[in-house]
N, C-alpha and C. Protein backbone atom coordinates (compact mmCIF):
# COMPACT_ATOMS: atom_id res chain seq x y z
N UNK A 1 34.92 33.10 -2.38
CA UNK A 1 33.79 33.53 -3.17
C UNK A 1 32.60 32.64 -2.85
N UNK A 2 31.50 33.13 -2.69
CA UNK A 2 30.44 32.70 -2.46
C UNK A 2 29.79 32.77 -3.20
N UNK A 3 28.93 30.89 -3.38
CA UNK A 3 27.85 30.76 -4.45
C UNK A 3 26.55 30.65 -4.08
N UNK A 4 25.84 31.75 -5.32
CA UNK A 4 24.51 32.00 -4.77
C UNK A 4 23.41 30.52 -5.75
N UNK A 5 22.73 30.02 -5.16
CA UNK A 5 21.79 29.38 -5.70
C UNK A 5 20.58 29.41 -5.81
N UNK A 6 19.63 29.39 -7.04
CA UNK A 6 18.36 29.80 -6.51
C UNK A 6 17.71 28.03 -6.17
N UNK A 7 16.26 28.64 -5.20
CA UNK A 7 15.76 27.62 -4.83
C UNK A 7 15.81 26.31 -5.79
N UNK A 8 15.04 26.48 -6.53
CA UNK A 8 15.18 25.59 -7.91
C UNK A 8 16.17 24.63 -7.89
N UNK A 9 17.13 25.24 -8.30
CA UNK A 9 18.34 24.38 -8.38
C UNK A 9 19.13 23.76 -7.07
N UNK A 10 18.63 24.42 -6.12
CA UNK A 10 19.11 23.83 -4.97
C UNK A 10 18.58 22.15 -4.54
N UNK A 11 17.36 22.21 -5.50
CA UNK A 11 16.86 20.97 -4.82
C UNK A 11 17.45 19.58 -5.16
N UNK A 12 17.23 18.60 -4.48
CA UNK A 12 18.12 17.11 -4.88
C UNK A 12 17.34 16.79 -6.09
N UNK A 13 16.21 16.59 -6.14
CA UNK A 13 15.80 15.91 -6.71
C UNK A 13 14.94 17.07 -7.51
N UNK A 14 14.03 16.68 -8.62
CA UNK A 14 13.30 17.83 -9.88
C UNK A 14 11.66 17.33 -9.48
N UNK A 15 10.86 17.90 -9.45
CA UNK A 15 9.77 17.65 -9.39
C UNK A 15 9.23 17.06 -10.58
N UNK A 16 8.53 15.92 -10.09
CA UNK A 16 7.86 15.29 -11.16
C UNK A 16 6.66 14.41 -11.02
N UNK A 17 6.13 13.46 -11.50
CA UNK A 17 5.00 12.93 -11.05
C UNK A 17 5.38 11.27 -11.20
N UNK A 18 6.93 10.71 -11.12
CA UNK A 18 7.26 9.91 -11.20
C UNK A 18 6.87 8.71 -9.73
N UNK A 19 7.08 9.89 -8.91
CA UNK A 19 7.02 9.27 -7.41
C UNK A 19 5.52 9.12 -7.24
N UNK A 20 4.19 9.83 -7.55
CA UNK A 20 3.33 9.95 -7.69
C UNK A 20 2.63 8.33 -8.28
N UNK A 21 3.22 8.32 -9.18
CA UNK A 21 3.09 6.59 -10.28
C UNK A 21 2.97 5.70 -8.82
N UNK A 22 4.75 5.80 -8.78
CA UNK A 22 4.94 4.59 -8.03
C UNK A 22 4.29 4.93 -6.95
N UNK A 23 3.69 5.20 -5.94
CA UNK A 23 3.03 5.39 -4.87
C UNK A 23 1.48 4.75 -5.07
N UNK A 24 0.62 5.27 -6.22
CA UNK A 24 -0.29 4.81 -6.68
C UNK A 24 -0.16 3.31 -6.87
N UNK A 25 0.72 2.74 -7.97
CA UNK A 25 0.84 1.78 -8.19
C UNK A 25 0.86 0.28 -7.12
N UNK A 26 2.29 1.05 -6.30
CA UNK A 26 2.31 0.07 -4.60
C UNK A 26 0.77 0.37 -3.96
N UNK A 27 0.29 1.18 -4.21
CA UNK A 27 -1.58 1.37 -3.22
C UNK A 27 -2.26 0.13 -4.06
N UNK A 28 -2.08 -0.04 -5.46
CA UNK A 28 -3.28 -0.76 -5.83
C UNK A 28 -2.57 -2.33 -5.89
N UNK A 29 -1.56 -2.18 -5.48
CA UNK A 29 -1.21 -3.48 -5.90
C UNK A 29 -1.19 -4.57 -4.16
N UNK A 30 -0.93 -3.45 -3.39
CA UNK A 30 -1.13 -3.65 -1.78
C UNK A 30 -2.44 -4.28 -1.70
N UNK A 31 -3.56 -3.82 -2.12
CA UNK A 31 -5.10 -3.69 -2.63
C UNK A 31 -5.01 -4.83 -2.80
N UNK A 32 -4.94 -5.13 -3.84
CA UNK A 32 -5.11 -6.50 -4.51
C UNK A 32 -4.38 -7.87 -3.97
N UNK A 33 -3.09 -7.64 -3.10
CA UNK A 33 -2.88 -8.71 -2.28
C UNK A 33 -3.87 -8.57 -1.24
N UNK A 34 -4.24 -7.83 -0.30
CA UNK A 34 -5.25 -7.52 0.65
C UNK A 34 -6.33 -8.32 0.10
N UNK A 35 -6.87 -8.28 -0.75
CA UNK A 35 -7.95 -8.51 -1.16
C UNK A 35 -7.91 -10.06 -1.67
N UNK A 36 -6.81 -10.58 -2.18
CA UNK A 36 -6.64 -12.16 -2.16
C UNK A 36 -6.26 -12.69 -1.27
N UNK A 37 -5.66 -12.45 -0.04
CA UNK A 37 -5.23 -13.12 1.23
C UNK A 37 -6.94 -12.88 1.92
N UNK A 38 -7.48 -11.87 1.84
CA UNK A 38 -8.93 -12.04 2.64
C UNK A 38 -10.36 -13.10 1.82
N UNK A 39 -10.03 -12.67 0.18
CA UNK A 39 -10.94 -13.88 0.03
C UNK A 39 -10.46 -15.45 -0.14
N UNK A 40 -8.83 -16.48 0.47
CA UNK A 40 -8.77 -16.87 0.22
C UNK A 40 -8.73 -17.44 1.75
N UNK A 41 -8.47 -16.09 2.86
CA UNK A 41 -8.97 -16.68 4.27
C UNK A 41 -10.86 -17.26 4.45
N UNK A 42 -11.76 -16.31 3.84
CA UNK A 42 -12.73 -17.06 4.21
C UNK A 42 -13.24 -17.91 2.83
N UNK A 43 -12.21 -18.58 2.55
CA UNK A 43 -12.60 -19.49 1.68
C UNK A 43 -12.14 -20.88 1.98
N UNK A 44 -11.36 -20.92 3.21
CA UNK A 44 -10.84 -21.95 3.92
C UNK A 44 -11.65 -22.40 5.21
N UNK A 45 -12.11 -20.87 5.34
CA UNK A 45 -12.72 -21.59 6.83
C UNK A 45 -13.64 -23.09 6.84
N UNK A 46 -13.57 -23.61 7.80
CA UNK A 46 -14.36 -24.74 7.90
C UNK A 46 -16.00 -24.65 8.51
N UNK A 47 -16.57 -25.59 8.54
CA UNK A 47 -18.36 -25.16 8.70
C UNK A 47 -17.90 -24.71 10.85
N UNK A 48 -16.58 -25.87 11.01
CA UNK A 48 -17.10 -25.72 12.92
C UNK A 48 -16.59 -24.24 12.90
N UNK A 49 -15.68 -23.69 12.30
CA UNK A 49 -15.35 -22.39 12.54
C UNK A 49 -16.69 -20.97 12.23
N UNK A 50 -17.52 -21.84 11.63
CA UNK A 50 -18.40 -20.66 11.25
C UNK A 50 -19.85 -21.20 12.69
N UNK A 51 -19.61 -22.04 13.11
CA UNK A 51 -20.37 -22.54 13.99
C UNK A 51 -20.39 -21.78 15.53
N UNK A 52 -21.27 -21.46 16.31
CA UNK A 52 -21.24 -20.85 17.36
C UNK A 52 -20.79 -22.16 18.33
N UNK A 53 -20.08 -21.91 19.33
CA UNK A 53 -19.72 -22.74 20.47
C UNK A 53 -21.08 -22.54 21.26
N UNK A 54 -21.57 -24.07 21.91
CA UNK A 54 -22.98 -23.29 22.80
C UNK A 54 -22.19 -22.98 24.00
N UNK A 55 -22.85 -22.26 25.26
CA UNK A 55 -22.19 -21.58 26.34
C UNK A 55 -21.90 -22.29 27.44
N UNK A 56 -21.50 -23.08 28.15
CA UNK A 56 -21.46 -23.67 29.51
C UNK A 56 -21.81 -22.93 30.79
């Protein structure tokens, strides 16, 4: 005997906006390390690093 299923129920998982959260959430939080590793790189630099080398 063969079972019929409709689409719906066939699926693994239920649609929802759970995955949606977490996706958002990892974006802003990615963000915000991004954004403290870059202002804490040019907050280290030193004056010779911001200094031009003259040319030989």
């Amino acid at each position: 005997m063969r079972r019929v299923f409709s689409a719906f129920r066939a699926r693994q998982g239920g649609r929802g906006q759970r995955i949606l959260l977490v996706l958002l959430i990892s974006l802003v939080l990615v963000s915000a390390a991004w954004f403290a590793v870059e202002t804490y790189g040019t907050s280290i630099e030193t004056d010779r690093t911001l200094q031009t080398q003259p040319a030989s």
